[in-house]
PDB file of N, CA and C in Angstrom:
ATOM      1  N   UNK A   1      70.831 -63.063  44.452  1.00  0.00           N
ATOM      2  CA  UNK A   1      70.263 -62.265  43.406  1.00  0.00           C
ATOM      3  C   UNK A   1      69.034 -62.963  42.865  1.00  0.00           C
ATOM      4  N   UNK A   2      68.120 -62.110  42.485  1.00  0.00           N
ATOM      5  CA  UNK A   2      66.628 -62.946  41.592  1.00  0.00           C
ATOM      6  C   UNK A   2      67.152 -62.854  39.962  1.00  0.00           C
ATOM      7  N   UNK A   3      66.673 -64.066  39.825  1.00  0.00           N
ATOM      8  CA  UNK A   3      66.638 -64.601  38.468  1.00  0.00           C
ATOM      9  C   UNK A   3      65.684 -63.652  38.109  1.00  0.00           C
ATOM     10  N   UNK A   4      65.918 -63.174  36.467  1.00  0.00           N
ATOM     11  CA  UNK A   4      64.695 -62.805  35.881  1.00  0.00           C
ATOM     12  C   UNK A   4      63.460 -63.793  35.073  1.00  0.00           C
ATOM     13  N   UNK A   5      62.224 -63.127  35.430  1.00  0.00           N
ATOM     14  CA  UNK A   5      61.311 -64.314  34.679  1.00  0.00           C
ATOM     15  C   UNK A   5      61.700 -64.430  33.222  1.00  0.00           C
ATOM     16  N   UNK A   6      61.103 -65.101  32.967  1.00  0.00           N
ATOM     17  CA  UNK A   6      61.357 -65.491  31.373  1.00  0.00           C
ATOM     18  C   UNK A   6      59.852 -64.612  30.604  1.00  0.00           C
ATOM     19  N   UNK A   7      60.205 -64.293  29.241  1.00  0.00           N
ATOM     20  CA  UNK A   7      59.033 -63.542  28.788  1.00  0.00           C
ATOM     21  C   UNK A   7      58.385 -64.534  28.064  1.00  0.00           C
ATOM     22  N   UNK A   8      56.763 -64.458  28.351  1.00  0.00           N
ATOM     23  CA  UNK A   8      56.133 -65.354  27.723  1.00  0.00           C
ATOM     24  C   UNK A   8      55.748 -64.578  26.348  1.00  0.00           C
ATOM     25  N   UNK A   9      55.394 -63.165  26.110  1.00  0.00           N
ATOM     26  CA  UNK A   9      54.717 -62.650  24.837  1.00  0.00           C
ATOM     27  C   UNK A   9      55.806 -62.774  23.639  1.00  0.00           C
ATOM     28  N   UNK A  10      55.071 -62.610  22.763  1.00  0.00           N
ATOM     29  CA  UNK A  10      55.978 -62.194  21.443  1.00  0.00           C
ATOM     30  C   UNK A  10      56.612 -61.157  21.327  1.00  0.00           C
ATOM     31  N   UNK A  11      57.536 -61.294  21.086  1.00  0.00           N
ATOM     32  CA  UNK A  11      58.758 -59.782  20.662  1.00  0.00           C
ATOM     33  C   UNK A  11      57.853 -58.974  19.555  1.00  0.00           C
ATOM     34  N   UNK A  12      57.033 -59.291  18.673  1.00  0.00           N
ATOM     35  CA  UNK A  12      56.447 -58.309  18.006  1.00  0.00           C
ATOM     36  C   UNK A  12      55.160 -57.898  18.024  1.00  0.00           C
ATOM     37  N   UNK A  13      54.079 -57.167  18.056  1.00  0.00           N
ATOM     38  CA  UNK A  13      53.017 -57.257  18.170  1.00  0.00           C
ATOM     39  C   UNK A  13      51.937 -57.887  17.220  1.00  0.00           C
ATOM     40  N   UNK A  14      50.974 -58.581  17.701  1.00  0.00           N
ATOM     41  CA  UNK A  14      49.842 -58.753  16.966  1.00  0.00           C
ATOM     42  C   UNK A  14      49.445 -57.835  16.129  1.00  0.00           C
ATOM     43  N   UNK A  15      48.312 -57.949  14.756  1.00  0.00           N
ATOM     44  CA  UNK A  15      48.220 -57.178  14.108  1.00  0.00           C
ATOM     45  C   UNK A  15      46.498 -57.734  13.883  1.00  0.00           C
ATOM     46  N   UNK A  16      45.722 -57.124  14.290  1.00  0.00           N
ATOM     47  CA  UNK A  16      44.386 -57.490  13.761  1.00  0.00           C
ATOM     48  C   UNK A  16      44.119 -57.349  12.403  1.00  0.00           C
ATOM     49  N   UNK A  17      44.117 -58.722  11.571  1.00  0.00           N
ATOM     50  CA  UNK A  17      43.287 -57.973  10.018  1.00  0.00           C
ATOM     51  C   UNK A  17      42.011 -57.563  10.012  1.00  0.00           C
ATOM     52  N   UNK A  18      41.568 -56.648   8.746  1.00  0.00           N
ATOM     53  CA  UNK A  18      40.691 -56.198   9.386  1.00  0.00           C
ATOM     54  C   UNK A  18      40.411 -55.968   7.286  1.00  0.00           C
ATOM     55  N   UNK A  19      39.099 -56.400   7.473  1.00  0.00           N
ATOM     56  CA  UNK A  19      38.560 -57.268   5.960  1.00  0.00           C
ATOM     57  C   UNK A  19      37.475 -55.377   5.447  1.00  0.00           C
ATOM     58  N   UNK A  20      37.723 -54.500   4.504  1.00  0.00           N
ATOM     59  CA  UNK A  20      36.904 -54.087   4.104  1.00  0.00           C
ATOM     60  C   UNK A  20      35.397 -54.065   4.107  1.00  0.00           C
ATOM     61  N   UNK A  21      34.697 -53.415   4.378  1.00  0.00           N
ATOM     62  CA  UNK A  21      33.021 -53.979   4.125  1.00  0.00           C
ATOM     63  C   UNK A  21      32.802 -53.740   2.728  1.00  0.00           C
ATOM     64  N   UNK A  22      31.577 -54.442   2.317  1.00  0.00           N
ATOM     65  CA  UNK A  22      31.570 -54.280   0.852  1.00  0.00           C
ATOM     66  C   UNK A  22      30.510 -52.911   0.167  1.00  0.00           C
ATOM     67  N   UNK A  23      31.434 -52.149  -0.698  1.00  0.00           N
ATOM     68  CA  UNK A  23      30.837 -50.709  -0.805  1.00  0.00           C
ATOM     69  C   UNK A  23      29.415 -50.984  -1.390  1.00  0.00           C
ATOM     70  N   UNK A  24      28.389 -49.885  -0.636  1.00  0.00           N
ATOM     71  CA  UNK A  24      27.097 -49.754  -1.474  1.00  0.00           C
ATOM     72  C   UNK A  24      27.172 -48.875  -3.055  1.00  0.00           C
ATOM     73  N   UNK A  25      26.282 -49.199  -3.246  1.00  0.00           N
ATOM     74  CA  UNK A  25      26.268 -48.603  -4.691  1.00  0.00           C
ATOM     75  C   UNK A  25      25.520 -47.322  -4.971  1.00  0.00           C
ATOM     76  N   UNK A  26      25.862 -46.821  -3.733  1.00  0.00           N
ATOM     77  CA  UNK A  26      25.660 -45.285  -3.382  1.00  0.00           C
ATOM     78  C   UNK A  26      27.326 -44.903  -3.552  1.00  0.00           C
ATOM     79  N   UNK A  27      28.164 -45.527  -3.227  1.00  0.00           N
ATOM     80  CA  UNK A  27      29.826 -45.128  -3.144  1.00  0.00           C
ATOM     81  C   UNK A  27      30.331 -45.126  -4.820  1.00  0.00           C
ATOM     82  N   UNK A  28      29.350 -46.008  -5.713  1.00  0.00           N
ATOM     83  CA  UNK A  28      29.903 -46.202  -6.663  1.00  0.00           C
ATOM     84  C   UNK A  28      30.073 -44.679  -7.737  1.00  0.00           C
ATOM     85  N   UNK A  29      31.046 -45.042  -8.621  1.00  0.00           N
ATOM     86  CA  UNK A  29      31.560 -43.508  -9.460  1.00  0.00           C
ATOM     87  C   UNK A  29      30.446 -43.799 -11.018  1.00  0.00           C
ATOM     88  N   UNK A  30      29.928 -42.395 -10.862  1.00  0.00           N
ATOM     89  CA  UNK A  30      28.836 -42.542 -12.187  1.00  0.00           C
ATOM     90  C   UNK A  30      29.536 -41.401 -13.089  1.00  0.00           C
ATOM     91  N   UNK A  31      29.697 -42.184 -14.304  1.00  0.00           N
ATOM     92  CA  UNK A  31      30.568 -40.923 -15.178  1.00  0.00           C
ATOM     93  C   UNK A  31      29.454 -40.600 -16.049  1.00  0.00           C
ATOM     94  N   UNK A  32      29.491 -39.411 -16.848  1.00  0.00           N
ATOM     95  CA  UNK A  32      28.374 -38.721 -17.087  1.00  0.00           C
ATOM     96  C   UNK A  32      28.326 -38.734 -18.699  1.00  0.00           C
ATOM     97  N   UNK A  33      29.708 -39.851 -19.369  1.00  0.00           N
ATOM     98  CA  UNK A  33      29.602 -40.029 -20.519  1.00  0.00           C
ATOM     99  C   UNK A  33      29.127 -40.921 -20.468  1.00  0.00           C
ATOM    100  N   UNK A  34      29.033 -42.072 -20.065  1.00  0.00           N
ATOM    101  CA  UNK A  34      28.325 -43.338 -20.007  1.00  0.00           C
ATOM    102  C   UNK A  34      26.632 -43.112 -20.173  1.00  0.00           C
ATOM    103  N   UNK A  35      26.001 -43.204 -20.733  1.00  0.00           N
ATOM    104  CA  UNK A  35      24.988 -43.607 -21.200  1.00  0.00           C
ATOM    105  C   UNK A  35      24.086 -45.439 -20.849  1.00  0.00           C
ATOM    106  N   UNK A  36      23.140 -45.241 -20.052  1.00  0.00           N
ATOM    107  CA  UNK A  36      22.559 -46.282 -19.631  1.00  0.00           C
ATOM    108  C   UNK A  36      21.153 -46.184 -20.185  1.00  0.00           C
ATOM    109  N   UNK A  37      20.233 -47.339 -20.525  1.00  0.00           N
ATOM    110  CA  UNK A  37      18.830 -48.101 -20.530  1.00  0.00           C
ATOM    111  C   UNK A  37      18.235 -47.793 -19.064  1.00  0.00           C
ATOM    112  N   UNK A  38      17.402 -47.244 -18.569  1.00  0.00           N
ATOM    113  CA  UNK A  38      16.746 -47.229 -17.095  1.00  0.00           C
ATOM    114  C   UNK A  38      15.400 -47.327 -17.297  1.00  0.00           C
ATOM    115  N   UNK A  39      14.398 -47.780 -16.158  1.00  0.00           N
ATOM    116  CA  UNK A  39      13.323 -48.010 -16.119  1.00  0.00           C
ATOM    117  C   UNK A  39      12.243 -47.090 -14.881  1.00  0.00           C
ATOM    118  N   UNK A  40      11.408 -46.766 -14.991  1.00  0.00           N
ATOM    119  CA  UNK A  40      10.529 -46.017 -13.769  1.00  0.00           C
ATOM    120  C   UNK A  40      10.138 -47.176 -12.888  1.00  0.00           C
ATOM    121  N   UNK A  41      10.398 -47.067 -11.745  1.00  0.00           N
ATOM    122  CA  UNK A  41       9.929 -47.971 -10.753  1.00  0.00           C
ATOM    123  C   UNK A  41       8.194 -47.898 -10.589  1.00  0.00           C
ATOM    124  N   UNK A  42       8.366 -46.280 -10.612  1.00  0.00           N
ATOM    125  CA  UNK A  42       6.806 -46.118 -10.047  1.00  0.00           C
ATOM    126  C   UNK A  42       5.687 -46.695 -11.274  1.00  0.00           C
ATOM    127  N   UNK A  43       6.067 -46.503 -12.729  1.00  0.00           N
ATOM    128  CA  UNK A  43       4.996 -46.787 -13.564  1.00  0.00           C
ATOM    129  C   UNK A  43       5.415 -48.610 -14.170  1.00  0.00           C
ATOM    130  N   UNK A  44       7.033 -48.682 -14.181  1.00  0.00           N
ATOM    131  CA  UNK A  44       7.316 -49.766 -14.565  1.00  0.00           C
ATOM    132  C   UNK A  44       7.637 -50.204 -16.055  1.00  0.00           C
ATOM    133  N   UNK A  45       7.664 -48.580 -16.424  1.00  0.00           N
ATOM    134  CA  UNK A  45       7.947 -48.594 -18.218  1.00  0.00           C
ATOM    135  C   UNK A  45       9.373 -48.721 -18.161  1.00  0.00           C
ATOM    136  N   UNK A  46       9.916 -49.332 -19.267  1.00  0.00           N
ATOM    137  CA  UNK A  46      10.913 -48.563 -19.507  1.00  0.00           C
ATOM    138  C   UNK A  46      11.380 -47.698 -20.398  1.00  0.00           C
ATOM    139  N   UNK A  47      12.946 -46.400 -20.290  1.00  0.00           N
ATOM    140  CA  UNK A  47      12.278 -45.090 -21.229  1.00  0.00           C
ATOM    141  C   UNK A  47      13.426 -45.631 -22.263  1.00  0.00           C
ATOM    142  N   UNK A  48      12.364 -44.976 -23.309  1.00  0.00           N
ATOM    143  CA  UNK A  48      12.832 -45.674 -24.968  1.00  0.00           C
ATOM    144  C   UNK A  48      14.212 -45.180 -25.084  1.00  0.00           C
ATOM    145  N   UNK A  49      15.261 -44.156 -24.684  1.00  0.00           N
ATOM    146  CA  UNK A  49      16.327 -43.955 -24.376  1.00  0.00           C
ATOM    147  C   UNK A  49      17.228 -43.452 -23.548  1.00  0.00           C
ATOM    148  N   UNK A  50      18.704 -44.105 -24.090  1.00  0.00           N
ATOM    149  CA  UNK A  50      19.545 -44.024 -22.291  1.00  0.00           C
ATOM    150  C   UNK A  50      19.676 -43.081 -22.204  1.00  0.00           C
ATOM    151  N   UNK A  51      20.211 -42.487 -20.748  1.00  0.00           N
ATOM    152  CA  UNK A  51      20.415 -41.830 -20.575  1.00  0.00           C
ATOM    153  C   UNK A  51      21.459 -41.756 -19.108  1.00  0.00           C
ATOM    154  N   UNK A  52      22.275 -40.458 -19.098  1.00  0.00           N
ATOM    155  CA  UNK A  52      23.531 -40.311 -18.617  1.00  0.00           C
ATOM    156  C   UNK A  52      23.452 -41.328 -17.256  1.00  0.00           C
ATOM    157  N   UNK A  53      24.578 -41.709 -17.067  1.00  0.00           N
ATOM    158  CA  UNK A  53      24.956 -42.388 -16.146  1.00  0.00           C
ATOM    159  C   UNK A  53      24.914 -41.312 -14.200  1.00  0.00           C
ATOM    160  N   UNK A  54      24.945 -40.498 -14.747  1.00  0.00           N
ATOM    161  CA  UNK A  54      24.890 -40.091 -13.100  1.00  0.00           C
ATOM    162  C   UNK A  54      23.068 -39.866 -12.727  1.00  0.00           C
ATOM    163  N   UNK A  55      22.357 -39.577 -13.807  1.00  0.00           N
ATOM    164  CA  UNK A  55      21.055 -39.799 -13.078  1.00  0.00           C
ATOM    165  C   UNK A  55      20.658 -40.678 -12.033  1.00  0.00           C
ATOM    166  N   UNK A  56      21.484 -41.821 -12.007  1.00  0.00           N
ATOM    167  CA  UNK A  56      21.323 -43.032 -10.604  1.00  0.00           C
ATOM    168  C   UNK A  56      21.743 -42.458  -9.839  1.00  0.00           C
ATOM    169  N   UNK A  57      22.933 -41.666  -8.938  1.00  0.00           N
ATOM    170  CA  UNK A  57      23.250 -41.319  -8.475  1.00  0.00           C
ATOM    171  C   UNK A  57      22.560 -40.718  -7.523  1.00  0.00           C
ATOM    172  N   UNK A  58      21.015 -40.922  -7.376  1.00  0.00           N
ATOM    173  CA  UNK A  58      20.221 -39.965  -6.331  1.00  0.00           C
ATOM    174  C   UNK A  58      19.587 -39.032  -6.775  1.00  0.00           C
ATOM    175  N   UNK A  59      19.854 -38.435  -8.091  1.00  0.00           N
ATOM    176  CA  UNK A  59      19.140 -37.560  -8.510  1.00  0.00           C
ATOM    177  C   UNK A  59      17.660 -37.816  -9.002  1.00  0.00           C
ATOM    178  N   UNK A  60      17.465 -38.995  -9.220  1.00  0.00           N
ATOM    179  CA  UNK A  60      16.199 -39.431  -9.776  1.00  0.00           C
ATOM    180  C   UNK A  60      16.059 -40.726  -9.206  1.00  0.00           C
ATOM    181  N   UNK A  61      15.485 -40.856  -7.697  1.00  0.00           N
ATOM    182  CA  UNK A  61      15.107 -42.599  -7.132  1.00  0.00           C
ATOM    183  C   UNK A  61      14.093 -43.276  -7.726  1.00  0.00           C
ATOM    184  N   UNK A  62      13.304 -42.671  -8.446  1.00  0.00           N
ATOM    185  CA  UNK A  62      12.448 -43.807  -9.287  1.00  0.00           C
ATOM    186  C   UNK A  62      13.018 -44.370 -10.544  1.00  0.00           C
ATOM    187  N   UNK A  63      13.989 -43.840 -10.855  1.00  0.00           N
ATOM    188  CA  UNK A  63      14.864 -44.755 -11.889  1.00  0.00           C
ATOM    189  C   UNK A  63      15.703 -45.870 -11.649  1.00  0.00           C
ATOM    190  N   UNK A  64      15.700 -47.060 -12.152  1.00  0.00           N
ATOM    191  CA  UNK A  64      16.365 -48.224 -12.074  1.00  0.00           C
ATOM    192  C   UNK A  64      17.192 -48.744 -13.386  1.00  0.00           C
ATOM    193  N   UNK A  65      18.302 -48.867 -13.508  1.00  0.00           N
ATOM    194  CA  UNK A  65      19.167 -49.833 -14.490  1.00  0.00           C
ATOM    195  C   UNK A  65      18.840 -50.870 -14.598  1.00  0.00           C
ATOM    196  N   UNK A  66      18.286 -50.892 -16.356  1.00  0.00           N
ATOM    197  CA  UNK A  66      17.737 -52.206 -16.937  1.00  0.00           C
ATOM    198  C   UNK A  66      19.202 -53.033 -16.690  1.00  0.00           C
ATOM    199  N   UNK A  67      18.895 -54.191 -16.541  1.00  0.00           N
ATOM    200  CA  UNK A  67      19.963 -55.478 -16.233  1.00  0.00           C
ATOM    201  C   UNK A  67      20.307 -55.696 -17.898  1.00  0.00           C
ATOM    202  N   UNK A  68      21.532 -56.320 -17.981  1.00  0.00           N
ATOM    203  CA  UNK A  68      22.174 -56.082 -18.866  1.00  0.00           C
ATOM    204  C   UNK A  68      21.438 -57.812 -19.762  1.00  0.00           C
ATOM    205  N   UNK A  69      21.158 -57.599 -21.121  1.00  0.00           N
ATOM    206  CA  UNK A  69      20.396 -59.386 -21.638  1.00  0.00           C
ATOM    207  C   UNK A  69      21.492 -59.991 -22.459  1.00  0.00           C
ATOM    208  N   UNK A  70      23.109 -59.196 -21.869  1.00  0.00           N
ATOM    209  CA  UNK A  70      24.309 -59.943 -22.604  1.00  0.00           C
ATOM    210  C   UNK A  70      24.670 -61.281 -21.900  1.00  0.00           C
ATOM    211  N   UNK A  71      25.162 -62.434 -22.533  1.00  0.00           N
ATOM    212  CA  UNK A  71      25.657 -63.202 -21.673  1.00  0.00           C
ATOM    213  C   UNK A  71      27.336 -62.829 -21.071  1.00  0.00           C
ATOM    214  N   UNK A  72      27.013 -62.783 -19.915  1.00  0.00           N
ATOM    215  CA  UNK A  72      28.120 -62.902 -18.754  1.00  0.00           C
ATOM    216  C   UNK A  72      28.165 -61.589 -18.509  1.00  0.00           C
ATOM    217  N   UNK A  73      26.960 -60.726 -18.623  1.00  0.00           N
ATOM    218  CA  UNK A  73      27.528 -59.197 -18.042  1.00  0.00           C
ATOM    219  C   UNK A  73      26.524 -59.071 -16.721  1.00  0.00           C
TER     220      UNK A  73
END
């Protein structure tokens, strides 16, 4: 009679991790109560008040979010 081989693999399968990519800030959620400071790219002013948070969202690409002058935000 033949011996059987012996099994070399693992009884369970491998599992590839597999690491998220990191979302653009096109994915990000703009709520429309939030109120932001933004600036015109094209002229470089910025406008004397905020205004709604989903305007970033694509609706207006010459607008930019003033950076925040709190410490640690």
């Amino acid at each position: 009679m033949a011996t059987p081989k012996p099994v070399t693999e693992p009884a369970t399968p491998v599992v590839a991790t597999v690491t998220e990519p990191a979302r653009p800030e096109a994915d990000r959620v703009f709520d429309p109560r939030n109120k932001v400071f933004v600036y015109d790219t094209t002229t470089g002013k910025k406008l004397d008040r905020p205004v709604p948070e989903t305007w970033l969202d694509g609706r207006f690409p010459q607008l930019k979010e003033v950076p925040s002058q709190k410490e640690g935000r």
